[in-house]
C-alpha atoms as a PDB file:
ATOM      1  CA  UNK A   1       0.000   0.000   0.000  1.00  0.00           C
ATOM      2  CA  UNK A   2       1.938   3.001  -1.368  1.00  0.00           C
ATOM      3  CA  UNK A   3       1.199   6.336   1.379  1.00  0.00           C
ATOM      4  CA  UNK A   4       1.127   9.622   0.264  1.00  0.00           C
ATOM      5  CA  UNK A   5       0.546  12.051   3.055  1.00  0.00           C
ATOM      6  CA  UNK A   6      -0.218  15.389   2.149  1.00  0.00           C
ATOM      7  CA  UNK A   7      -0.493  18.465   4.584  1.00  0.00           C
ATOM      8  CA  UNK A   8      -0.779  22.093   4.533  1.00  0.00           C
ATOM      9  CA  UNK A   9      -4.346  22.540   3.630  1.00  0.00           C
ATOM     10  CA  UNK A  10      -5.940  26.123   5.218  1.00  0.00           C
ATOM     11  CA  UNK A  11      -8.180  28.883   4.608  1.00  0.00           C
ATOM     12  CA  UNK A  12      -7.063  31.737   3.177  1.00  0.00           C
ATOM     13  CA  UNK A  13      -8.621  34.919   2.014  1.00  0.00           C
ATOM     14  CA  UNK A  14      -8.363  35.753  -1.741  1.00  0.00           C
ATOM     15  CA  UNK A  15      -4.309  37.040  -2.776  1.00  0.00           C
ATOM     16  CA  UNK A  16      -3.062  35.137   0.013  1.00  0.00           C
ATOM     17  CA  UNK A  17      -0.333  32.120  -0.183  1.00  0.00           C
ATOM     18  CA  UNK A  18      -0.209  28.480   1.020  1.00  0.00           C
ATOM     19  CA  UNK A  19       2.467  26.002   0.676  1.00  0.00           C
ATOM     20  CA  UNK A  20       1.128  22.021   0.266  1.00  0.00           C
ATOM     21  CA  UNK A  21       3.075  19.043   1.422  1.00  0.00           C
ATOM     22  CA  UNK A  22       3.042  15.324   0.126  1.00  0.00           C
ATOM     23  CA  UNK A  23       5.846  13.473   1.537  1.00  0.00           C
ATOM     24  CA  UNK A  24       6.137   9.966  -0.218  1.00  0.00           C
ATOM     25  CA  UNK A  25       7.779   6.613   0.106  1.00  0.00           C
ATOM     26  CA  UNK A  26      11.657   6.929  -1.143  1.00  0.00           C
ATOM     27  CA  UNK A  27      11.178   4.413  -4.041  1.00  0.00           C
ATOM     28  CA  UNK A  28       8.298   6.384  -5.243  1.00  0.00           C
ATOM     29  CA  UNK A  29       9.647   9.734  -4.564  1.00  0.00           C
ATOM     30  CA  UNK A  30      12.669   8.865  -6.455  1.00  0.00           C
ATOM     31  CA  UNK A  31      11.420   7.490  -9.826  1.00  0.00           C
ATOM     32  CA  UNK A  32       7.708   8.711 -10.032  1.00  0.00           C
ATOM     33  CA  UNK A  33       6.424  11.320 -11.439  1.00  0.00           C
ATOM     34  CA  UNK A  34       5.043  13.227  -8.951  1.00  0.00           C
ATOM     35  CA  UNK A  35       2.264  16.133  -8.999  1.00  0.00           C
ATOM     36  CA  UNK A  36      -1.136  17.795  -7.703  1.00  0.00           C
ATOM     37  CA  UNK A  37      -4.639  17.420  -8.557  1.00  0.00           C
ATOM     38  CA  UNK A  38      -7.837  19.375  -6.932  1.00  0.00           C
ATOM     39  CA  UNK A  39     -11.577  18.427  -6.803  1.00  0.00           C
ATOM     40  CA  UNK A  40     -13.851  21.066  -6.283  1.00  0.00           C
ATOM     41  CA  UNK A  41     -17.575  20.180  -5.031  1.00  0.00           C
ATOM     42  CA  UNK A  42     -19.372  19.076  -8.004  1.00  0.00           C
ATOM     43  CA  UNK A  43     -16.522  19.235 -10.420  1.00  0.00           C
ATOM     44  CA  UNK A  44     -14.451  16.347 -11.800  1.00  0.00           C
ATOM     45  CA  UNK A  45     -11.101  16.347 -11.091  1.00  0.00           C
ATOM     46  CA  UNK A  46      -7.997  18.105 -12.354  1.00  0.00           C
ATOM     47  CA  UNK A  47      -4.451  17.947 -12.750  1.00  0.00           C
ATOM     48  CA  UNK A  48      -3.118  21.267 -11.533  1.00  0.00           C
ATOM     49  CA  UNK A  49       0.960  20.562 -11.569  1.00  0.00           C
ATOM     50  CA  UNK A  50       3.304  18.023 -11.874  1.00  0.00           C
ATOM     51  CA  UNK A  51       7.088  17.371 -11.468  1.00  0.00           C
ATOM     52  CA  UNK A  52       9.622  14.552 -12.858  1.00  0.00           C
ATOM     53  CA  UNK A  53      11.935  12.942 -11.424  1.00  0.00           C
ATOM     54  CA  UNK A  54      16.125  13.411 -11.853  1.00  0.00           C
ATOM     55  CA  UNK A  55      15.050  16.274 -14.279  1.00  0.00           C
ATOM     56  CA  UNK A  56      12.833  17.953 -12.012  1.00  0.00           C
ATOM     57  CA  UNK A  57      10.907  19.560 -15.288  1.00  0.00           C
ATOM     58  CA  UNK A  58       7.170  20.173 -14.776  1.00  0.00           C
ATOM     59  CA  UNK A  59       3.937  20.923 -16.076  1.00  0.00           C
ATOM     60  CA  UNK A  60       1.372  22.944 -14.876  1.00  0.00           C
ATOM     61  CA  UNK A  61      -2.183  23.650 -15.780  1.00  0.00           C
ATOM     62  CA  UNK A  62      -2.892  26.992 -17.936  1.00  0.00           C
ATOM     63  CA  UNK A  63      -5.379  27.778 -14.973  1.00  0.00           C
ATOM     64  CA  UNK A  64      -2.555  28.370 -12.588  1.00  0.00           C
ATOM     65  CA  UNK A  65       0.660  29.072 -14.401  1.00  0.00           C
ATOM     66  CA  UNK A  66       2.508  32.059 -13.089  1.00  0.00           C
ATOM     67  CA  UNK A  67       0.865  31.762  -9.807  1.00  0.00           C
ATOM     68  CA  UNK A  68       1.622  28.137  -8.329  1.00  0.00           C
ATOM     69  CA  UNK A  69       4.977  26.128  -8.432  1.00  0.00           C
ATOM     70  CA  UNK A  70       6.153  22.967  -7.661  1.00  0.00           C
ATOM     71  CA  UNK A  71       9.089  21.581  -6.397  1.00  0.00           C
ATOM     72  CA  UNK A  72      10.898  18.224  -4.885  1.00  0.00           C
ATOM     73  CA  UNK A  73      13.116  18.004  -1.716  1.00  0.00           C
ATOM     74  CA  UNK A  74      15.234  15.506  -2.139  1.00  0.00           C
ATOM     75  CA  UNK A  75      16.385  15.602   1.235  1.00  0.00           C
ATOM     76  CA  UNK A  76      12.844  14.807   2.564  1.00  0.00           C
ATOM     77  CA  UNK A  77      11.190  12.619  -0.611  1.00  0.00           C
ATOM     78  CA  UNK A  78       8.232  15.250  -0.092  1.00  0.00           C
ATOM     79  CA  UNK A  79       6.689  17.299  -2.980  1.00  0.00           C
ATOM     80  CA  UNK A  80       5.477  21.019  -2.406  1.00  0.00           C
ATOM     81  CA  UNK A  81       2.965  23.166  -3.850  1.00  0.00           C
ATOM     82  CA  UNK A  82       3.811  26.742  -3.386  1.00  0.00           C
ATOM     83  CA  UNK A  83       0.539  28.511  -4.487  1.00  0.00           C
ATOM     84  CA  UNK A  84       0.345  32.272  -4.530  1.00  0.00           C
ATOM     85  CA  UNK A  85      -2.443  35.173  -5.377  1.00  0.00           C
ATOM     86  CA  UNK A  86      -5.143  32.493  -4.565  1.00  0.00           C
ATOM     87  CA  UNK A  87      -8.446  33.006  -5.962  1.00  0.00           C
ATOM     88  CA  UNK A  88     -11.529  31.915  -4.766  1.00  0.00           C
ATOM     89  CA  UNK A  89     -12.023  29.220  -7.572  1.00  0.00           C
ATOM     90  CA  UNK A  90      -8.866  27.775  -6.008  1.00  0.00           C
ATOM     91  CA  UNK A  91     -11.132  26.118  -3.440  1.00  0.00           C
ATOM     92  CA  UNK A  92     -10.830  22.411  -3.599  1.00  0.00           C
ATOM     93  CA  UNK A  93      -9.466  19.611  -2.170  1.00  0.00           C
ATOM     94  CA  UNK A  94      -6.028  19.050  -3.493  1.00  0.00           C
ATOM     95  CA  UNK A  95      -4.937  15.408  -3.985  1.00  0.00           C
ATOM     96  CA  UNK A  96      -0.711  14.272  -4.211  1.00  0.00           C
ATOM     97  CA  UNK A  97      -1.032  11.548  -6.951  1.00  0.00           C
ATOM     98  CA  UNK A  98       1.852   9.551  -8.472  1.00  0.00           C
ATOM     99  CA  UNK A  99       1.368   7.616 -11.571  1.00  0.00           C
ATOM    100  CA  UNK A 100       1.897   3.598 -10.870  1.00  0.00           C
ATOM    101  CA  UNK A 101       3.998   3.152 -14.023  1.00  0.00           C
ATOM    102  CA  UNK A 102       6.571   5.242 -12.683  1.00  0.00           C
ATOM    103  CA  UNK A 103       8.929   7.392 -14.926  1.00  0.00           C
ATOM    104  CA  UNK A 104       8.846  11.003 -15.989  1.00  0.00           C
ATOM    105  CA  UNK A 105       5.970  13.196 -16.300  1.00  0.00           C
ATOM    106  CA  UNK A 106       3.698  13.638 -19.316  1.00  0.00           C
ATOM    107  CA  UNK A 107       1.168  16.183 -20.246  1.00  0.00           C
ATOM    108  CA  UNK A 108      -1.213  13.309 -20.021  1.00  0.00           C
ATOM    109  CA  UNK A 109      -0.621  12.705 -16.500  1.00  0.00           C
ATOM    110  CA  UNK A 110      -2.153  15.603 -15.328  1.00  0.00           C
ATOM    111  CA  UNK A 111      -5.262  14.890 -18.001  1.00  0.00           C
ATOM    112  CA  UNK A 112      -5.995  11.310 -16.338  1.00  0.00           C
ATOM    113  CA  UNK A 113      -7.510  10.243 -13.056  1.00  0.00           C
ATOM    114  CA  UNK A 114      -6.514   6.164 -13.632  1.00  0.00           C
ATOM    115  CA  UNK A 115      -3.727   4.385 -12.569  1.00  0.00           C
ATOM    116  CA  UNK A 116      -2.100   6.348  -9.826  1.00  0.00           C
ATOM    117  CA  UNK A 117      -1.656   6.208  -6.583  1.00  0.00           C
ATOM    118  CA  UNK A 118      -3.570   8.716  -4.176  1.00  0.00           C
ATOM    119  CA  UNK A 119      -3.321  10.996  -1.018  1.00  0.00           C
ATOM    120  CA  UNK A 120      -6.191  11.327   1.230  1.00  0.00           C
ATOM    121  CA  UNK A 121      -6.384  15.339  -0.199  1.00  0.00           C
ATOM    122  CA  UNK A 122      -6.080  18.501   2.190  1.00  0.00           C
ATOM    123  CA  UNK A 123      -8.865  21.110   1.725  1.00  0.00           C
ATOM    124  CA  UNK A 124      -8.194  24.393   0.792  1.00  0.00           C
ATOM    125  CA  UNK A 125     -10.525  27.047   1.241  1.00  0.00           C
ATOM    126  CA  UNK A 126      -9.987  31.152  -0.371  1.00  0.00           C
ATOM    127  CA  UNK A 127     -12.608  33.349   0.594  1.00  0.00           C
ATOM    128  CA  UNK A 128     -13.526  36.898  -1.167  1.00  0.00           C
END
């Protein structure tokens, strides 16, 4: 059972800035793609960002480029999402997901739901 523990969920008001966890399993950390999705109440799922590993390149949803960014430790096998001038349709639960095939990232990754492995989500909430 691959754990992926994510933390850092709050509530925020509008322009403000939170900074997710999702600290990971080494052998997943280390040769998974790695990235974020959100669910918002009612709405389907959605990749948001997502980061290789070894190259560390990443992809990010058009939605919040310029805004979010995310990053690996290395030193602590944890992904971060540093996300900044938050907007109220930022509200969502935001899931750590890994793909179970391992490898590098692909735009696809953040465009499926299937065939990854799962956090249990922290809630973030931005209010007007």
């Amino acid at each position: 059972q691959v754990q992926l523990v994510e933390s850092g969920g709050d509530s925020v008001q509008a322009g403000g800035s939170l900074r997710l966890s999702c600290a990971a399993p080494g052998y997943i950390y280390s040769n998974h793609c790695m990235g974020w999705f959100r669910q918002a109440p009612g709405k389907e799922r959605e990749g948001v960002a997502s980061v290789s590993p070894y190259s560390g390149s990443t992809y990010y949803a058009d939605s919040v480029k310029g805004r979010f960014t995310i990053s690996r430790d290395n030193a602590k096998n944890t992904v971060y999402l540093q996300m900044n001038t938050l907007k109220p349709e930022d509200t969502a639960m935001y899931y750590c997901a890994a793909p179970r095939s391992g490898g590098y990232c692909s735009p696809a990754f953040l465009r499926a739901v299937t065939n990854n492995y799962w956090g249990q989500g922290t809630q973030v909430t931005v209010s007007s």
